[in-house]
C-alpha atoms as a PDB file:
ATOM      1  CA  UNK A   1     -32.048-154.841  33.359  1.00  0.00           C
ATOM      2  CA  UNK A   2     -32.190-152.401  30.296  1.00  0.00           C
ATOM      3  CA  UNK A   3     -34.788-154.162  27.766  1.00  0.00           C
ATOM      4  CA  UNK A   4     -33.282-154.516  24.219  1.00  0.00           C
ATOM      5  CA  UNK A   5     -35.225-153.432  21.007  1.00  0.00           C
ATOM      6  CA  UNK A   6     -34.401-152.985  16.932  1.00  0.00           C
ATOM      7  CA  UNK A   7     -35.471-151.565  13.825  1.00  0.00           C
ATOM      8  CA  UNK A   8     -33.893-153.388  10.943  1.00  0.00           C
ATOM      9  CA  UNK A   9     -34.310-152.904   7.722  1.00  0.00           C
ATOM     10  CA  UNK A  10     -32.068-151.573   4.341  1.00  0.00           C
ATOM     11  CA  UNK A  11     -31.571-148.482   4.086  1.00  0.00           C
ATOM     12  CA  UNK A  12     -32.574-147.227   6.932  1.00  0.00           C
ATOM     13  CA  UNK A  13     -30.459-143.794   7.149  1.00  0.00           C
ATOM     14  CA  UNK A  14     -33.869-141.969   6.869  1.00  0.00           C
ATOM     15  CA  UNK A  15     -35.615-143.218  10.242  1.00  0.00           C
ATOM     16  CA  UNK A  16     -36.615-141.417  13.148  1.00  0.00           C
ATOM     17  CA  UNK A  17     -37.661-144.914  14.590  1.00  0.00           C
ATOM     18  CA  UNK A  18     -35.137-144.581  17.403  1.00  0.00           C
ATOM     19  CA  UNK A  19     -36.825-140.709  18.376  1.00  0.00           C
ATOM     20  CA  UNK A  20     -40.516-142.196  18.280  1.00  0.00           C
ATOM     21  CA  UNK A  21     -39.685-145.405  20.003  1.00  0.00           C
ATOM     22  CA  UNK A  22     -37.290-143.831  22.879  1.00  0.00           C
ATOM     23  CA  UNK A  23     -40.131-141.391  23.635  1.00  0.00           C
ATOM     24  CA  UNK A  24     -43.073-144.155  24.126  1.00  0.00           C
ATOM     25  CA  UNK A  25     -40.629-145.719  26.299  1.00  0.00           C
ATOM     26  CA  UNK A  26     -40.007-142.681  28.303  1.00  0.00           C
ATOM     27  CA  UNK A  27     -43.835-142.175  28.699  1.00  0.00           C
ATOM     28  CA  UNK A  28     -44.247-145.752  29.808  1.00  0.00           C
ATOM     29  CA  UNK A  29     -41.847-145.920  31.896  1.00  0.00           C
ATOM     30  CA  UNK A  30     -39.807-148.977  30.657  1.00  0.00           C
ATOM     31  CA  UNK A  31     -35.627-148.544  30.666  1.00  0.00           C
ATOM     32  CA  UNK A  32     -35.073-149.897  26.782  1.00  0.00           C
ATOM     33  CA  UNK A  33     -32.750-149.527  24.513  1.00  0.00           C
ATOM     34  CA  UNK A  34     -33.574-149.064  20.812  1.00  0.00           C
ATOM     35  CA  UNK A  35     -31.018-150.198  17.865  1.00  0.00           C
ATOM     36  CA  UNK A  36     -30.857-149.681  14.193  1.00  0.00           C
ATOM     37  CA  UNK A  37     -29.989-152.732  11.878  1.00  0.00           C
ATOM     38  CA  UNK A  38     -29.072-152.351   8.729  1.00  0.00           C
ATOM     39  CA  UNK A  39     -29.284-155.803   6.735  1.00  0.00           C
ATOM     40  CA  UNK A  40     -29.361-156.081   3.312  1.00  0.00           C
ATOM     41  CA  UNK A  41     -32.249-158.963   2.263  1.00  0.00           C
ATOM     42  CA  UNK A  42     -28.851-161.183   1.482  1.00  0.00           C
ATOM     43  CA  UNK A  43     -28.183-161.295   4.979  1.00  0.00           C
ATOM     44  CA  UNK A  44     -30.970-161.164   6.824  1.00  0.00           C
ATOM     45  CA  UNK A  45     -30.444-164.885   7.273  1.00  0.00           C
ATOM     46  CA  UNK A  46     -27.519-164.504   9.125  1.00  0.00           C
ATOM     47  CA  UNK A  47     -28.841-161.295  11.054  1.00  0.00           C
ATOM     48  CA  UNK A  48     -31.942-163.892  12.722  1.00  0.00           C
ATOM     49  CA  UNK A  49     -29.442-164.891  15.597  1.00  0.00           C
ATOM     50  CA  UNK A  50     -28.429-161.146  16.958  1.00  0.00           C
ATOM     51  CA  UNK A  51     -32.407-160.055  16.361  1.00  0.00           C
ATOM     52  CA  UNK A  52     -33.657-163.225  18.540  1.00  0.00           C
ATOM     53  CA  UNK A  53     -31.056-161.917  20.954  1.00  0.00           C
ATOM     54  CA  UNK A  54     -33.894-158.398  21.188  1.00  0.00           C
ATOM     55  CA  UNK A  55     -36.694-158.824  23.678  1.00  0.00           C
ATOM     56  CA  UNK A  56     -38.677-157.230  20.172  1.00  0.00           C
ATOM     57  CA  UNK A  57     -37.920-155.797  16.944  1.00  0.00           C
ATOM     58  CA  UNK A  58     -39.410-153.851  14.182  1.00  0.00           C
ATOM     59  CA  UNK A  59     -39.309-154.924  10.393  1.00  0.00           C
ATOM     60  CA  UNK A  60     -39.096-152.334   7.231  1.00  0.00           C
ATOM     61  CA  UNK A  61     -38.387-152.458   3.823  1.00  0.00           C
ATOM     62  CA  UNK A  62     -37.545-154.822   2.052  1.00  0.00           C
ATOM     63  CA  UNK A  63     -37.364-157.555   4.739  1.00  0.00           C
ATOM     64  CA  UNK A  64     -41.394-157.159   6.108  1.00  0.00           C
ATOM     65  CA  UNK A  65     -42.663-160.350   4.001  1.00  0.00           C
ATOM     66  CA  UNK A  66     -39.273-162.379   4.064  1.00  0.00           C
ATOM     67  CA  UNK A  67     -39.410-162.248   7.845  1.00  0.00           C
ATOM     68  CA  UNK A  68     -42.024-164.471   7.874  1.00  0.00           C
ATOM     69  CA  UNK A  69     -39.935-167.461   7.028  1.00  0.00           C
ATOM     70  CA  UNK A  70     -37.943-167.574  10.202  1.00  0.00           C
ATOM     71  CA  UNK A  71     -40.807-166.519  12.782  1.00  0.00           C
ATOM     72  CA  UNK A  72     -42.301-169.472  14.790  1.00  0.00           C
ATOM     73  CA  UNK A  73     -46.055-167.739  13.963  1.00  0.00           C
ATOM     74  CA  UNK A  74     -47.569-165.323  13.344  1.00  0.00           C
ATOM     75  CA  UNK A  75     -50.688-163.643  14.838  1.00  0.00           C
ATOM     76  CA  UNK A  76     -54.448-161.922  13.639  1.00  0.00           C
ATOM     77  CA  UNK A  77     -53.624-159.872  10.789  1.00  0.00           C
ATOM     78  CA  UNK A  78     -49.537-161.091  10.180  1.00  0.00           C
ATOM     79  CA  UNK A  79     -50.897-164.192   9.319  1.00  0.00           C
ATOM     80  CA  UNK A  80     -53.784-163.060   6.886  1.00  0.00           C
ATOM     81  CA  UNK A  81     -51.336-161.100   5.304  1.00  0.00           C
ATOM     82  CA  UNK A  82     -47.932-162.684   5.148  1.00  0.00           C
ATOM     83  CA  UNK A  83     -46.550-159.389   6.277  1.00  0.00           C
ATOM     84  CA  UNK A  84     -44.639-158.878   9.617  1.00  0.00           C
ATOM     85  CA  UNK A  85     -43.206-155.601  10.892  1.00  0.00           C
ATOM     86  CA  UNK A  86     -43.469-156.545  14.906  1.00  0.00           C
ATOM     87  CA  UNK A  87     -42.197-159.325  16.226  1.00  0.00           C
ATOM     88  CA  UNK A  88     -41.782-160.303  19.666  1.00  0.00           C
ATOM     89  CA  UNK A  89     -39.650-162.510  20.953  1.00  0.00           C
ATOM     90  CA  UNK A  90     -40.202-164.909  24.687  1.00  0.00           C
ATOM     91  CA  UNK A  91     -39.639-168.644  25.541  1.00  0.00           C
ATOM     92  CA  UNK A  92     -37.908-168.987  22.835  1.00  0.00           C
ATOM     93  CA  UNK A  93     -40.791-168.455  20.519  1.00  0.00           C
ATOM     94  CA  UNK A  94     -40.651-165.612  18.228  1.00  0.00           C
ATOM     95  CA  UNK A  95     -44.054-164.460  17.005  1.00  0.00           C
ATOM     96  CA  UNK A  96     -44.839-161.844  13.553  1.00  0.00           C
ATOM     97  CA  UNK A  97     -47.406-159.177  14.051  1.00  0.00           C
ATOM     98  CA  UNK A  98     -48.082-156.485  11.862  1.00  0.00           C
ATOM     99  CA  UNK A  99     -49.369-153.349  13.457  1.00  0.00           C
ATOM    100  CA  UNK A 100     -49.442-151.233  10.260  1.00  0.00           C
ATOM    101  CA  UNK A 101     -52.821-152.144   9.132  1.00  0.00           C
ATOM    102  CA  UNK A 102     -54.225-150.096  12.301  1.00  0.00           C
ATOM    103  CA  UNK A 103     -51.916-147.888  12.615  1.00  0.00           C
ATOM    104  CA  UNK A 104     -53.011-146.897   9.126  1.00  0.00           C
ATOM    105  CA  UNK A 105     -56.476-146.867   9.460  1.00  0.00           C
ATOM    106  CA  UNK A 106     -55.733-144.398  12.986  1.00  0.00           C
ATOM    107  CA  UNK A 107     -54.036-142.372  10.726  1.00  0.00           C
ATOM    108  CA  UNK A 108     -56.442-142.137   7.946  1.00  0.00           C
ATOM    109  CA  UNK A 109     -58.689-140.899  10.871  1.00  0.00           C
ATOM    110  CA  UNK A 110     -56.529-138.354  12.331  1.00  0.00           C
ATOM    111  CA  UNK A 111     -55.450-136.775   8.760  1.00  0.00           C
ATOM    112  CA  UNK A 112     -59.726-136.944   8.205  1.00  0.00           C
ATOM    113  CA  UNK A 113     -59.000-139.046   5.203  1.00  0.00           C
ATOM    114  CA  UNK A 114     -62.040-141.612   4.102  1.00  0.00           C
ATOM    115  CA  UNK A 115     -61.138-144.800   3.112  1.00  0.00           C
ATOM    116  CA  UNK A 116     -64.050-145.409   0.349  1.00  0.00           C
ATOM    117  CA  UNK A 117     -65.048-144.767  -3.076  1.00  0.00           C
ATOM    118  CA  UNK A 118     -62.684-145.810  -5.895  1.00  0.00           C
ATOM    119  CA  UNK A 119     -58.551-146.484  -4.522  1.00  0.00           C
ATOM    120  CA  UNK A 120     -55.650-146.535  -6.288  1.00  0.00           C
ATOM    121  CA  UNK A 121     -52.495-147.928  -4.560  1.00  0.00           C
ATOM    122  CA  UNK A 122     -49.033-147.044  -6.515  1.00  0.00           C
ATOM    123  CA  UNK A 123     -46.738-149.952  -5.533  1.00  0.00           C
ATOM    124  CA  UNK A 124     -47.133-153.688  -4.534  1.00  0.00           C
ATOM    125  CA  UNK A 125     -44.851-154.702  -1.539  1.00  0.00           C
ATOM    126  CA  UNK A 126     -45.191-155.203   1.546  1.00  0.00           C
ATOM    127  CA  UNK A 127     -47.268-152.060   2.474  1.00  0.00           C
ATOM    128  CA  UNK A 128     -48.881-152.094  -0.086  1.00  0.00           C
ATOM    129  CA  UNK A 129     -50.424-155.677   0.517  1.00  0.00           C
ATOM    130  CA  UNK A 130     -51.205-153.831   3.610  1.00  0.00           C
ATOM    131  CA  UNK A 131     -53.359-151.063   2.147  1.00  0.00           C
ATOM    132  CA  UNK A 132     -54.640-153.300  -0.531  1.00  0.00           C
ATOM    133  CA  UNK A 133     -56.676-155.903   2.109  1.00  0.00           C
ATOM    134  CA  UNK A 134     -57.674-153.161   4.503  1.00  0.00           C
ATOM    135  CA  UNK A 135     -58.987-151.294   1.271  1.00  0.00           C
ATOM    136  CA  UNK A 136     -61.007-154.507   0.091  1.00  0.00           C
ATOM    137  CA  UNK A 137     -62.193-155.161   3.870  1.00  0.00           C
ATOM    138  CA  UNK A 138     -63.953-151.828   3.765  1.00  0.00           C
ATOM    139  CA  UNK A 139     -65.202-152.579   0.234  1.00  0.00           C
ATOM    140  CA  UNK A 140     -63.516-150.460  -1.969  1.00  0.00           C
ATOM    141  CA  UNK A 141     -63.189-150.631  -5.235  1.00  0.00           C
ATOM    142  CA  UNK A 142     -59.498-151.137  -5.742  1.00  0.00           C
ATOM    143  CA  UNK A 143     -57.090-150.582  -8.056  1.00  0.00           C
ATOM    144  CA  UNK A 144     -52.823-151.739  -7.856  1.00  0.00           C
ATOM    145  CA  UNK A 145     -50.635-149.321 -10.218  1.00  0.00           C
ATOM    146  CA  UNK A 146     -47.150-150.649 -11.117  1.00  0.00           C
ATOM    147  CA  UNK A 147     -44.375-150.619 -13.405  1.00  0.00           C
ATOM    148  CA  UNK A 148     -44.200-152.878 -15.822  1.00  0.00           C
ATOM    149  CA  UNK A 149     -41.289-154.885 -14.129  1.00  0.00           C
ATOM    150  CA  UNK A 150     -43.848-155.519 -10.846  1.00  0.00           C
ATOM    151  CA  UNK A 151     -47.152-157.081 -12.834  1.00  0.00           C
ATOM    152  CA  UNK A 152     -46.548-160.050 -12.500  1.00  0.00           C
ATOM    153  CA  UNK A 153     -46.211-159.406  -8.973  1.00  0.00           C
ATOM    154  CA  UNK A 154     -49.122-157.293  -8.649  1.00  0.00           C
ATOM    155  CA  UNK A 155     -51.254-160.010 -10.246  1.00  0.00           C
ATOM    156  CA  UNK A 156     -50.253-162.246  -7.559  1.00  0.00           C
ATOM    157  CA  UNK A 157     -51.084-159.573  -5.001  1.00  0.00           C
ATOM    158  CA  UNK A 158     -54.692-158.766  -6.499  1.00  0.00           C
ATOM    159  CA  UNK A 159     -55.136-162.644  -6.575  1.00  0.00           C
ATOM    160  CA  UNK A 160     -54.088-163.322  -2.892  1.00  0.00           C
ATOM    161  CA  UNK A 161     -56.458-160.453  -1.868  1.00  0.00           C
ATOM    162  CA  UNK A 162     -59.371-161.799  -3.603  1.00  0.00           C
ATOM    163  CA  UNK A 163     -59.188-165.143  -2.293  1.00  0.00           C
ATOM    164  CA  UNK A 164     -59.542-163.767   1.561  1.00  0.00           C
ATOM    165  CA  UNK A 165     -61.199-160.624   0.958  1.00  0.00           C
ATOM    166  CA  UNK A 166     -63.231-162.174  -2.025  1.00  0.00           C
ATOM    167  CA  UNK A 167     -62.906-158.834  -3.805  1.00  0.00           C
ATOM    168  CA  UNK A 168     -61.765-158.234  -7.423  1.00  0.00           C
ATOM    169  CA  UNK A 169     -58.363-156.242  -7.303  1.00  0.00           C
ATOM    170  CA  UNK A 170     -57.534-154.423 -10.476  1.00  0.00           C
ATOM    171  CA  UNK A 171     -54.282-154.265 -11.914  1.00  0.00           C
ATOM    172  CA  UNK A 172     -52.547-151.392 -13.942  1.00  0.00           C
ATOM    173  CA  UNK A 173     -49.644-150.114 -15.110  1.00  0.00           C
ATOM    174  CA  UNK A 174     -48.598-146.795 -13.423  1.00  0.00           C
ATOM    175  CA  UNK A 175     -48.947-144.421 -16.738  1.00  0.00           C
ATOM    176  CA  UNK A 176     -52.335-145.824 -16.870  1.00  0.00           C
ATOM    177  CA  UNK A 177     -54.453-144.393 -13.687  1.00  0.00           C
ATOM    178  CA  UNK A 178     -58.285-145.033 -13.505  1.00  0.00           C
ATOM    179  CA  UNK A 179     -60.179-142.318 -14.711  1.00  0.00           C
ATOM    180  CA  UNK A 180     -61.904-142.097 -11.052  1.00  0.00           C
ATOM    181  CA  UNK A 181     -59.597-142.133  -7.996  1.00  0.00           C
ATOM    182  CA  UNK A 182     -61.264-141.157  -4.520  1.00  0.00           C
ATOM    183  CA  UNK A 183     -58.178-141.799  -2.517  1.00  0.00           C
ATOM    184  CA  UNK A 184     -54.574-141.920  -4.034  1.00  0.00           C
ATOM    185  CA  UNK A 185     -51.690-143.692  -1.947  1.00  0.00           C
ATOM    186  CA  UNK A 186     -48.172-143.660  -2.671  1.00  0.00           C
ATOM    187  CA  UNK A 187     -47.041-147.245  -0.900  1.00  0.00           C
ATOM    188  CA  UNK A 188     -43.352-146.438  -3.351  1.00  0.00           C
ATOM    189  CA  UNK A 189     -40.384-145.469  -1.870  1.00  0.00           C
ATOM    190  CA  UNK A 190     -40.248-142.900  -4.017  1.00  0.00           C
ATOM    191  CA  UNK A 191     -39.474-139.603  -2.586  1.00  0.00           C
ATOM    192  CA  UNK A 192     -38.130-140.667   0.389  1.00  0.00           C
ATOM    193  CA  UNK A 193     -34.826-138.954   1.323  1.00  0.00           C
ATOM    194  CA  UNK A 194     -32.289-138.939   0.241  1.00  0.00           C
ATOM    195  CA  UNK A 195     -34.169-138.966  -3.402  1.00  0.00           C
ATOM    196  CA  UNK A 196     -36.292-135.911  -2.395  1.00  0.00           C
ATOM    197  CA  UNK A 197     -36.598-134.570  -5.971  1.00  0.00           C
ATOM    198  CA  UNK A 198     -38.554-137.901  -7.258  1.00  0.00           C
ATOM    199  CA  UNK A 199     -42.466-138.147  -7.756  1.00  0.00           C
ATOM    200  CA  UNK A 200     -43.655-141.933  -8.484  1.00  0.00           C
ATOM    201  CA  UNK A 201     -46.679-140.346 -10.738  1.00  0.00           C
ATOM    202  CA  UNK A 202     -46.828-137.404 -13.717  1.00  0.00           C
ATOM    203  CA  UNK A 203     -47.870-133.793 -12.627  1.00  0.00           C
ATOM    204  CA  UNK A 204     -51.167-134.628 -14.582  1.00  0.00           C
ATOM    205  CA  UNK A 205     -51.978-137.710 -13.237  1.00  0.00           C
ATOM    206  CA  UNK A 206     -51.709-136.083  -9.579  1.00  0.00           C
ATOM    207  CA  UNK A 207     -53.971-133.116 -10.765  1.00  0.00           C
ATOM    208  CA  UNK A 208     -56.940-135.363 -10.943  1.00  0.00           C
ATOM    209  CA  UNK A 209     -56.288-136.523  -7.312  1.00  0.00           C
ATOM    210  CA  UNK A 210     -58.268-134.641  -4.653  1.00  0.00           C
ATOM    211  CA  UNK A 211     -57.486-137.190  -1.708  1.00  0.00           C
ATOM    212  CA  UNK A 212     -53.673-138.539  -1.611  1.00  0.00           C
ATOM    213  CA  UNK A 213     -51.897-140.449   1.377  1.00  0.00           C
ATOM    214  CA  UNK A 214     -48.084-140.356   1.116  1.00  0.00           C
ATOM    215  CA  UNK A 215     -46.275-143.731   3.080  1.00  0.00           C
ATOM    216  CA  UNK A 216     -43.330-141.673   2.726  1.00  0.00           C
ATOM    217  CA  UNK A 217     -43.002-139.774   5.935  1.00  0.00           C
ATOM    218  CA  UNK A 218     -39.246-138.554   5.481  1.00  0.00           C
ATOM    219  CA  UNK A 219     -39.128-136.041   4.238  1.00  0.00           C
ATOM    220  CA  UNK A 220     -42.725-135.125   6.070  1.00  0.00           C
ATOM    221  CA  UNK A 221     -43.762-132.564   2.608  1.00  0.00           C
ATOM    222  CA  UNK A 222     -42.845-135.101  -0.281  1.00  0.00           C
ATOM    223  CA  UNK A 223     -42.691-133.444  -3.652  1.00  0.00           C
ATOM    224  CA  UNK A 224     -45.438-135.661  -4.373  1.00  0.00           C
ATOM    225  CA  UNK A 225     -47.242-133.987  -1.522  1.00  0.00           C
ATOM    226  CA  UNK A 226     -46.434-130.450  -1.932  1.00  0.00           C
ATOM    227  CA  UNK A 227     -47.659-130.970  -5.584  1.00  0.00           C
ATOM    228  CA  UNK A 228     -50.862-132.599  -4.657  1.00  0.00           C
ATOM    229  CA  UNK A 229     -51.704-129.972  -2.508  1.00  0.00           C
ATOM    230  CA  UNK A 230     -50.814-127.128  -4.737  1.00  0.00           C
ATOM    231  CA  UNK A 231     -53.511-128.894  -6.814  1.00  0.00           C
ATOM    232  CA  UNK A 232     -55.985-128.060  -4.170  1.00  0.00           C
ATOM    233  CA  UNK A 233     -56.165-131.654  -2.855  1.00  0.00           C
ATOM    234  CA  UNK A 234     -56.469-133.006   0.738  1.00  0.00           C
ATOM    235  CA  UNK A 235     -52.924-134.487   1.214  1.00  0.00           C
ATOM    236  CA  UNK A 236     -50.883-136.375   4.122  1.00  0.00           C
ATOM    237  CA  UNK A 237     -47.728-137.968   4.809  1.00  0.00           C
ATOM    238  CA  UNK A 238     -47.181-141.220   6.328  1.00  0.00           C
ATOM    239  CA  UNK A 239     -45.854-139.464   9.504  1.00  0.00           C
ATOM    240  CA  UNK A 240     -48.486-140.414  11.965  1.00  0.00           C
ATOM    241  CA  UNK A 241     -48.758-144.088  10.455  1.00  0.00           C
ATOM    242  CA  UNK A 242     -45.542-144.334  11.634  1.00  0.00           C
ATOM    243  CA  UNK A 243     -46.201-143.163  14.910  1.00  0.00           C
ATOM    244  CA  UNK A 244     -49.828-144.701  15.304  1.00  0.00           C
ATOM    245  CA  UNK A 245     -47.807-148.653  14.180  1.00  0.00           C
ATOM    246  CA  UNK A 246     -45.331-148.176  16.989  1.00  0.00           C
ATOM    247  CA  UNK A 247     -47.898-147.339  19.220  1.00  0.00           C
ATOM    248  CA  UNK A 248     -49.490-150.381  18.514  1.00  0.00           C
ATOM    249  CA  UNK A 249     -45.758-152.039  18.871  1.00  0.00           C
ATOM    250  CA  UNK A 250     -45.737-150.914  22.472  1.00  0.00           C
ATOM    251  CA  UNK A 251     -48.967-152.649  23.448  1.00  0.00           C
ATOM    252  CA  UNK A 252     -47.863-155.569  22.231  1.00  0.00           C
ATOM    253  CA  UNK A 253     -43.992-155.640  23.262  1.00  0.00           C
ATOM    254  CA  UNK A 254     -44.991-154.218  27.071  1.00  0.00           C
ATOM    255  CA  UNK A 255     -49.087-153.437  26.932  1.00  0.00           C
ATOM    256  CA  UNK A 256     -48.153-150.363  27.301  1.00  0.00           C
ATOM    257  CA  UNK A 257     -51.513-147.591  25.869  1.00  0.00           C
ATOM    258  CA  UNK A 258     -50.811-144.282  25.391  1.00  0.00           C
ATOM    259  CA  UNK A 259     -53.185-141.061  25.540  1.00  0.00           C
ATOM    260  CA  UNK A 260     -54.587-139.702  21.856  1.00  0.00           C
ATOM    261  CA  UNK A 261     -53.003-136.459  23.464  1.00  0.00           C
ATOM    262  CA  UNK A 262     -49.704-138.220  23.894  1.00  0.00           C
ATOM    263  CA  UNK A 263     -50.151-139.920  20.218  1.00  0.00           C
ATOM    264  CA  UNK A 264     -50.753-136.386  18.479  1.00  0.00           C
ATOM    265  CA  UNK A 265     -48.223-134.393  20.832  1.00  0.00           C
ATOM    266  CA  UNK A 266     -45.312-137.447  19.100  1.00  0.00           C
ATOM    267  CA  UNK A 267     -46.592-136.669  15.812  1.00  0.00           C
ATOM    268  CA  UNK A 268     -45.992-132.742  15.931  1.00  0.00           C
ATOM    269  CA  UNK A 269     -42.219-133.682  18.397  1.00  0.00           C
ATOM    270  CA  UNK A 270     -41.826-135.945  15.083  1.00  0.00           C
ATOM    271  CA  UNK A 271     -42.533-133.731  12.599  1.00  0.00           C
ATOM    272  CA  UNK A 272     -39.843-131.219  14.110  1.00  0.00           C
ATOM    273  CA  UNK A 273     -37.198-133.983  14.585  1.00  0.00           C
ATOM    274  CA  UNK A 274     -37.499-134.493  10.316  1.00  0.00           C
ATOM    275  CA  UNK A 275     -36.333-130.936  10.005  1.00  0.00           C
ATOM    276  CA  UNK A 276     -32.732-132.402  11.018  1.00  0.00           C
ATOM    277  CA  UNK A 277     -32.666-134.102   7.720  1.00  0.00           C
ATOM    278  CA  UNK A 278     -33.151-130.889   5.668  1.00  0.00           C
END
């Protein structure tokens, strides 16, 4: 019997989920099927019956901390965080993981990015809680850049992160970038197709950036990326976070472990299957 998987999530017409997922299938071996969901957050409520129905399910924006509320536990880092986007389901017992935290820290290492030094995060949801604590873990100084509508928000963020991490969080308003910024991350949707011509920072903010990571892997060249590395900065997209995270899915779903060669030959398959959205 055919194992039964889901992404869901809103919107979701950007995803190459099913590609990714359908190929670490194929290289372990396991007969799956992989479904797109899209659930607005009014009815994800009424959406928790036909994803208990999956053996296993992915979670994306905007549902990855209001997930948490119908999940029987959570595990390691999920629970830290608040923040699911895995979540397997057996014996009735459906348990929140969150495998972006390492499959952003893989990536960091395969685009040879250092997480150190001075960070700024643009953003404060559910990824970006993500970056946030694995930022303060390796003692960074951090900073949260928002608009003004998400401060209060923020706040809350930077204060939550302190109280595990027990590391002061700044907090500032997106026109108003530190000075010193090692690393930049873009943990917006902004730029993400369809809205391909948007950049979540000015031209001469990103000019001071030498370092930027982009969560936005579709399109895989942002404008916010191209720009960056017209500047003559180090820049990458969220591409092989995505793949690293369902990686990481796999193992947990079917301990299934995959080959680095395996990992980085998906990432370049990827990269070419994004060129059907141009």
């Amino acid at each position: 019997m055919k194992k039964t998987f889901a992404l869901v999530g809103h919107p979701i017409t950007h995803t190459i989920s099913p590609f990714i997922h359908n190929r670490l299938f194929e290289l372990s071996k396991i007969s799956a099927n992989y479904t797109l969901l899209d659930v607005t957050s009014n009815n994800l409520s009424k959406s928790m019956d036909m994803l208990n129905s999956f053996d296993g399910y992915n979670v994306t924006i905007p549902h990855k901390q209001n997930i948490v509320q119908f999940l029987d536990k959570l595990y390691d880092k999920a629970k830290i965080y608040e923040c699911v986007n895995t979540v397997k389901n057996s014996a009735l017992c459906a348990t929140g993981y969150n495998t972006d935290a390492n499959g952003f820290l893989y990536a960091l290492k395969f685009e040879k990015l250092n997480l150190n030094g001075d960070i700024t995060i643009l953003g404060c949801g559910g990824v970006a809680k993500i970056f946030c604590f694995e930022a303060a873990l390796k003692g960074c100084h951090v900073t949260l850049a928002v608009r003004k509508h998400s401060f209060e928000k923020a706040k809350i963020l930077a204060n939550h992160v302190k109280k595990v991490t027990k590391k002061i969080i700044n907090v500032t308003f997106i026109d108003k970038l530190p000075q010193k910024i090692d690393l930049l991350i873009n943990a917006t949707p902004v730029g993400m197709f369809p809205n391909i011509d948007q950049t979540p920072i000015s031209d001469l903010d990103l000019k001071r950036c030498q370092n930027v990571f982009d969560a936005v892997y579709n399109p895989f060249e942002t404008k916010f990326i191209k720009k960056a590395t017209a500047n003559g900065a180090k820049a990458a997209s969220g591409l092989s976070m995505l793949v690293y995270q369902a990686c990481f899915s796999h193992k947990i779903w079917n301990q299934s472990v995959f080959a680095e060669s395996e990992i980085q030959q998906l990432i370049y398959d990827s990269k070419e299957e994004l060129k059907k959205f141009v």
